[in-house]
PDB file of N, CA and C in Angstrom:
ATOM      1  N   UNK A   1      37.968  12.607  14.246  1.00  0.00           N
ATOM      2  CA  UNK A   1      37.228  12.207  15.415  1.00  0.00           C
ATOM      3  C   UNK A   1      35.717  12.342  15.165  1.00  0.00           C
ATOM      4  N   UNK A   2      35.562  13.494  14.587  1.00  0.00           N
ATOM      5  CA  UNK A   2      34.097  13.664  14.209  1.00  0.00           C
ATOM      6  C   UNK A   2      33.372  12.389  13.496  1.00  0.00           C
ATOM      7  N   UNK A   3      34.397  12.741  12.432  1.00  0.00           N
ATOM      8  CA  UNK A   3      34.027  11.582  11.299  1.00  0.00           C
ATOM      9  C   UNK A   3      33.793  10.141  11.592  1.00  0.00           C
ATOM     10  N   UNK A   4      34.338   9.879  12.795  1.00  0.00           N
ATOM     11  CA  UNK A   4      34.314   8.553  13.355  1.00  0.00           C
ATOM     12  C   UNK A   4      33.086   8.252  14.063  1.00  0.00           C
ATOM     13  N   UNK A   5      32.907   9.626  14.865  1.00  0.00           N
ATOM     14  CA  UNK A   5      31.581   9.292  15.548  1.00  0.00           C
ATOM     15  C   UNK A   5      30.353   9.323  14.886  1.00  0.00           C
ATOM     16  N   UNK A   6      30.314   9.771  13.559  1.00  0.00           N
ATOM     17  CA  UNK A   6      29.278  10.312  12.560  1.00  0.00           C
ATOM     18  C   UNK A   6      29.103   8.736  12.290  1.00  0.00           C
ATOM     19  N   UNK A   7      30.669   8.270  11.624  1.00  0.00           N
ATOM     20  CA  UNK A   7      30.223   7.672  10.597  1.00  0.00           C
ATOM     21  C   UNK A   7      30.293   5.847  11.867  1.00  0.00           C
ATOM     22  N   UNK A   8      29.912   5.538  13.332  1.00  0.00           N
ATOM     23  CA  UNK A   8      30.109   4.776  13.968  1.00  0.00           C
ATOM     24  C   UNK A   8      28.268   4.635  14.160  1.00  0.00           C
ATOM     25  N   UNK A   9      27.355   5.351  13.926  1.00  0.00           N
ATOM     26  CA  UNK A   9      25.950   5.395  13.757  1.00  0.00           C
ATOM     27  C   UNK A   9      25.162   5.890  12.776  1.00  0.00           C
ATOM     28  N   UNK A  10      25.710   6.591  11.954  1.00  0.00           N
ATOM     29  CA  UNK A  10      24.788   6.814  10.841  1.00  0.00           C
ATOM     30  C   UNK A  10      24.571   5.563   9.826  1.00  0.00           C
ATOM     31  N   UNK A  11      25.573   4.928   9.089  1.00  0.00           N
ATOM     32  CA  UNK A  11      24.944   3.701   8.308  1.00  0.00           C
ATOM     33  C   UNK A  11      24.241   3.483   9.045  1.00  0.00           C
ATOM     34  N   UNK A  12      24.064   2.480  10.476  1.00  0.00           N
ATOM     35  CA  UNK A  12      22.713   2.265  10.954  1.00  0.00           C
ATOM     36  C   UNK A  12      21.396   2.551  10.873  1.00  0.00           C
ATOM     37  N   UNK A  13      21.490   4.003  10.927  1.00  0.00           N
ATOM     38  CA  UNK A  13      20.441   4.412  11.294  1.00  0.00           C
ATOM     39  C   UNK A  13      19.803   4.601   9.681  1.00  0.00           C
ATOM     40  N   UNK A  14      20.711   4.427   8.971  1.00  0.00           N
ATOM     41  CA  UNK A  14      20.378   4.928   7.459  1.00  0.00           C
ATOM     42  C   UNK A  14      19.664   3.380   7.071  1.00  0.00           C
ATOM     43  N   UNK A  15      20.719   2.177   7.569  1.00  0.00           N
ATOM     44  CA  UNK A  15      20.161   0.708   7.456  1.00  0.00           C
ATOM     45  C   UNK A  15      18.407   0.747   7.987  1.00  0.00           C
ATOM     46  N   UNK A  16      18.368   1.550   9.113  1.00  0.00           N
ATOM     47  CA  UNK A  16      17.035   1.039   9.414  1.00  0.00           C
ATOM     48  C   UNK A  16      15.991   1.424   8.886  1.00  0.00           C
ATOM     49  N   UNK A  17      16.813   2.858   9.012  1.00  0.00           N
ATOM     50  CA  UNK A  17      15.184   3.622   7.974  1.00  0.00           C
ATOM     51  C   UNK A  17      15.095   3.572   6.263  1.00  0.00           C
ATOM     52  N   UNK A  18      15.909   2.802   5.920  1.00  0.00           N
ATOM     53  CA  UNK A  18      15.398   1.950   4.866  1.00  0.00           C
ATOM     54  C   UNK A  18      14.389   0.722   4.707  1.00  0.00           C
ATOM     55  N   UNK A  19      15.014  -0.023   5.569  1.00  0.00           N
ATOM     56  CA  UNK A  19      14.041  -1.220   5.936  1.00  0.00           C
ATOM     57  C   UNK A  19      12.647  -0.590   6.382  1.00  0.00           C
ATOM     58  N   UNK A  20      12.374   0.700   7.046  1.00  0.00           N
ATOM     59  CA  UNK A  20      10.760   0.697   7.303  1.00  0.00           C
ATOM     60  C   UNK A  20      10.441   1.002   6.076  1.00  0.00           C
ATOM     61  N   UNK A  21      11.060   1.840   5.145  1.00  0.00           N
ATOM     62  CA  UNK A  21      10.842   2.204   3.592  1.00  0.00           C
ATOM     63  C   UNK A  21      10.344   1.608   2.523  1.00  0.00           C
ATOM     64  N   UNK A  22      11.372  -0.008   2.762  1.00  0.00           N
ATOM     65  CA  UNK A  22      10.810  -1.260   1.932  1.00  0.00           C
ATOM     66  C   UNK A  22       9.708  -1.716   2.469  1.00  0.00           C
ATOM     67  N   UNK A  23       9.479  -1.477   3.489  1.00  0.00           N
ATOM     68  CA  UNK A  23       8.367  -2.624   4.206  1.00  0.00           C
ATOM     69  C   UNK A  23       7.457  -1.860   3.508  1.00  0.00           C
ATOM     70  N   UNK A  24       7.227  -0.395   4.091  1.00  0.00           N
ATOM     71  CA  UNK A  24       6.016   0.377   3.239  1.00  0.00           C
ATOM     72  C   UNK A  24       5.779   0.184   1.833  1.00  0.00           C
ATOM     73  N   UNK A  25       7.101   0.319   1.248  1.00  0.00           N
ATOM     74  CA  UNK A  25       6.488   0.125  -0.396  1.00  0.00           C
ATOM     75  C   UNK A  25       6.351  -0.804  -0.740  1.00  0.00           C
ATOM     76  N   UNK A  26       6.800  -2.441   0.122  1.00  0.00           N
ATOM     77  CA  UNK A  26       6.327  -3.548  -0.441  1.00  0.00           C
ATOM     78  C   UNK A  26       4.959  -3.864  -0.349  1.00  0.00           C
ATOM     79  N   UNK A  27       3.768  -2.913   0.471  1.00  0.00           N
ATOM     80  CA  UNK A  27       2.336  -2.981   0.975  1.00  0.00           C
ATOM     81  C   UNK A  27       2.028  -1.927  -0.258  1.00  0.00           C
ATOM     82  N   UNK A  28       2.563  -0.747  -1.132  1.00  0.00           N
ATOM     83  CA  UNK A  28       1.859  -0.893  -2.203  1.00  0.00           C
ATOM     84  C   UNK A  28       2.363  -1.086  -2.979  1.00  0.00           C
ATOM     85  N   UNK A  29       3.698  -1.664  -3.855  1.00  0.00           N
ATOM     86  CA  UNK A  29       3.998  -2.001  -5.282  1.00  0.00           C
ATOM     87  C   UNK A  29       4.030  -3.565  -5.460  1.00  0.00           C
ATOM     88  N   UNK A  30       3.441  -3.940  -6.283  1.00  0.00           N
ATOM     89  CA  UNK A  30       3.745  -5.641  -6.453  1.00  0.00           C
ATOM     90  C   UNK A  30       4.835  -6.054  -6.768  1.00  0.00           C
ATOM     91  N   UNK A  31       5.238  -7.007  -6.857  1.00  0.00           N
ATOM     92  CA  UNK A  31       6.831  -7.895  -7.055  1.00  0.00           C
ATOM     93  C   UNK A  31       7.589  -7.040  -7.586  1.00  0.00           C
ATOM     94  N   UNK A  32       7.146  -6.800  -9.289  1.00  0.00           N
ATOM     95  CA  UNK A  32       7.628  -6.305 -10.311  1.00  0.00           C
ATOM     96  C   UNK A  32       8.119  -5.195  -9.901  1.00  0.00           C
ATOM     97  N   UNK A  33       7.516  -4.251  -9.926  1.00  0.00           N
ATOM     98  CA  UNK A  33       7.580  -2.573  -9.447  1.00  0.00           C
ATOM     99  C   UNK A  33       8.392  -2.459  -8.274  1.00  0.00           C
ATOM    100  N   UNK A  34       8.595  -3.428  -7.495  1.00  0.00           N
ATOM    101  CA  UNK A  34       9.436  -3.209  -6.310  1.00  0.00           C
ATOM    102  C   UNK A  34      10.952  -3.664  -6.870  1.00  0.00           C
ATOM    103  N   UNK A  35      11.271  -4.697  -7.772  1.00  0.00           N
ATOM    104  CA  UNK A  35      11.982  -5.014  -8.397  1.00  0.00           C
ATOM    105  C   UNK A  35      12.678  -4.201  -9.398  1.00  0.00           C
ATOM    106  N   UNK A  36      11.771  -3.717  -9.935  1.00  0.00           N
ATOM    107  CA  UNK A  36      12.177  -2.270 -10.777  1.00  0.00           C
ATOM    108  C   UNK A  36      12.323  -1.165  -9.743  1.00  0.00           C
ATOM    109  N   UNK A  37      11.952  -0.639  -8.861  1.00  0.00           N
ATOM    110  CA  UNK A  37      12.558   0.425  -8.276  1.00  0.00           C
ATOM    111  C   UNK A  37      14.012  -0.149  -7.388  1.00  0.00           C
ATOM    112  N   UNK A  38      14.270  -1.093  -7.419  1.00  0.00           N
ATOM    113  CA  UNK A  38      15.247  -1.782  -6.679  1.00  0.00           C
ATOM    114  C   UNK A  38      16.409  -1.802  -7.901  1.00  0.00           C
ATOM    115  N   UNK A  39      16.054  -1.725  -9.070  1.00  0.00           N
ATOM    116  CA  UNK A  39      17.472  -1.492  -9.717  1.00  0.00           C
ATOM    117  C   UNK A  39      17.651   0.260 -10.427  1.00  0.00           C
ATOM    118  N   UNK A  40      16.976   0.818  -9.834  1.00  0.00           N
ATOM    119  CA  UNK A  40      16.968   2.441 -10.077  1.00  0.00           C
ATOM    120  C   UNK A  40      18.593   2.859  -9.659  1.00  0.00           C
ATOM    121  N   UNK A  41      19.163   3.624 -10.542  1.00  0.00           N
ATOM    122  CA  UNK A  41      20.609   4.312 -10.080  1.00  0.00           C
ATOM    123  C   UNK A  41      21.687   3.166 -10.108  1.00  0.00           C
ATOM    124  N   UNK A  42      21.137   2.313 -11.246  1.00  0.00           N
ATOM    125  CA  UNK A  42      22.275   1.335 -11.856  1.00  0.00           C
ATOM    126  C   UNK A  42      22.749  -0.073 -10.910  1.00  0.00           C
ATOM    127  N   UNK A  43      21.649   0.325  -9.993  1.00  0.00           N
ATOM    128  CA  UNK A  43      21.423  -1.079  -8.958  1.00  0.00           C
ATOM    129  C   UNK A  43      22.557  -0.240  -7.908  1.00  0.00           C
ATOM    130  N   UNK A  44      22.828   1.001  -7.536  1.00  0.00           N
ATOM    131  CA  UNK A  44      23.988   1.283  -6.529  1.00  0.00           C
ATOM    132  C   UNK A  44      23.149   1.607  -5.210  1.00  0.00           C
ATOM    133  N   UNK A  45      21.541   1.711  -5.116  1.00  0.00           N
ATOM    134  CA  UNK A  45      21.319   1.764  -3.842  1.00  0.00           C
ATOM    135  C   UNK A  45      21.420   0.342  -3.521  1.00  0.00           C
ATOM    136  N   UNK A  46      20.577  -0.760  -3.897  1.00  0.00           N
ATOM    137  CA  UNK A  46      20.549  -2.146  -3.696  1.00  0.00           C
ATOM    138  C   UNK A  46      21.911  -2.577  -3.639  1.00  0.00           C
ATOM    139  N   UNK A  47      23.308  -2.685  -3.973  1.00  0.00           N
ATOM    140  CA  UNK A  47      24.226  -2.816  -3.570  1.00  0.00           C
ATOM    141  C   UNK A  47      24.874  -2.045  -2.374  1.00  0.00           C
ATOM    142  N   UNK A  48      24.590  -0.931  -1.980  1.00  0.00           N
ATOM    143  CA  UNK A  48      24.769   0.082  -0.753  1.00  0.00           C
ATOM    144  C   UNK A  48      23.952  -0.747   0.404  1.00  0.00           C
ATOM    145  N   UNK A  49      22.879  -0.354   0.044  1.00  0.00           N
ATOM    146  CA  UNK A  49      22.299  -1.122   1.656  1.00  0.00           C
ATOM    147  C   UNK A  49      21.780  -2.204   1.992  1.00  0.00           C
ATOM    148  N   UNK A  50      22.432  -3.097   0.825  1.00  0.00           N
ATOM    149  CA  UNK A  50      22.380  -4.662   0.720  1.00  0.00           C
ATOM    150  C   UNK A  50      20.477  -4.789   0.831  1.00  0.00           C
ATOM    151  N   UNK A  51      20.114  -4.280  -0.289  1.00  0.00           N
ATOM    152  CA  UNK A  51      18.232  -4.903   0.272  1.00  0.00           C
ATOM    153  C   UNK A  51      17.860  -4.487  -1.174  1.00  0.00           C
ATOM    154  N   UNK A  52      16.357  -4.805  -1.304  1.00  0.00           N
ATOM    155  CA  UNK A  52      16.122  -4.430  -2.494  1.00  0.00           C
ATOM    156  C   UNK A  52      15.974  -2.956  -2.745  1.00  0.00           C
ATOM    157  N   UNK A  53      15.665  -1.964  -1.651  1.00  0.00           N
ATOM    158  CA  UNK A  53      15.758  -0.406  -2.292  1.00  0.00           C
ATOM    159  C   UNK A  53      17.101   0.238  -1.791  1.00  0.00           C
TER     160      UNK A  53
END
C-alpha cells in the first residue's frame, strides 16, 4: 500500500525536477557537453527519464 502511494507520485515529481535541471544546464553547457553528460552511466539516466539528463 505504501509502495503504491510512494511510487503513484514520486516518478513525477522526479520527472519534473529533472526537467528544471536540464533547462538549467542547457543555459550553461553547449550542445556537446550537454550531450556528453546525457550519456553519463551508460546512457541509463537518459533512458530512465526519457530526456537528455
Amino acid at each position: 500500500m505504501l509502495h503504491d502511494n510512494i511510487n503513484s507520485w514520486l516518478p513525477a515529481l522526479i520527472k519534473a525536477e529533472m526537467a528544471g535541471v536540464e533547462s538549467r544546464q542547457r543555459a550553461l553547457d553547449d550542445p556537446e557537453e550537454t550531450e556528453r553528460l546525457s550519456s553519463m552511466c551508460v546512457g541509463e539516466i537518459r533512458r530512465l527519464m526519457g530526456g537528455t539528463f
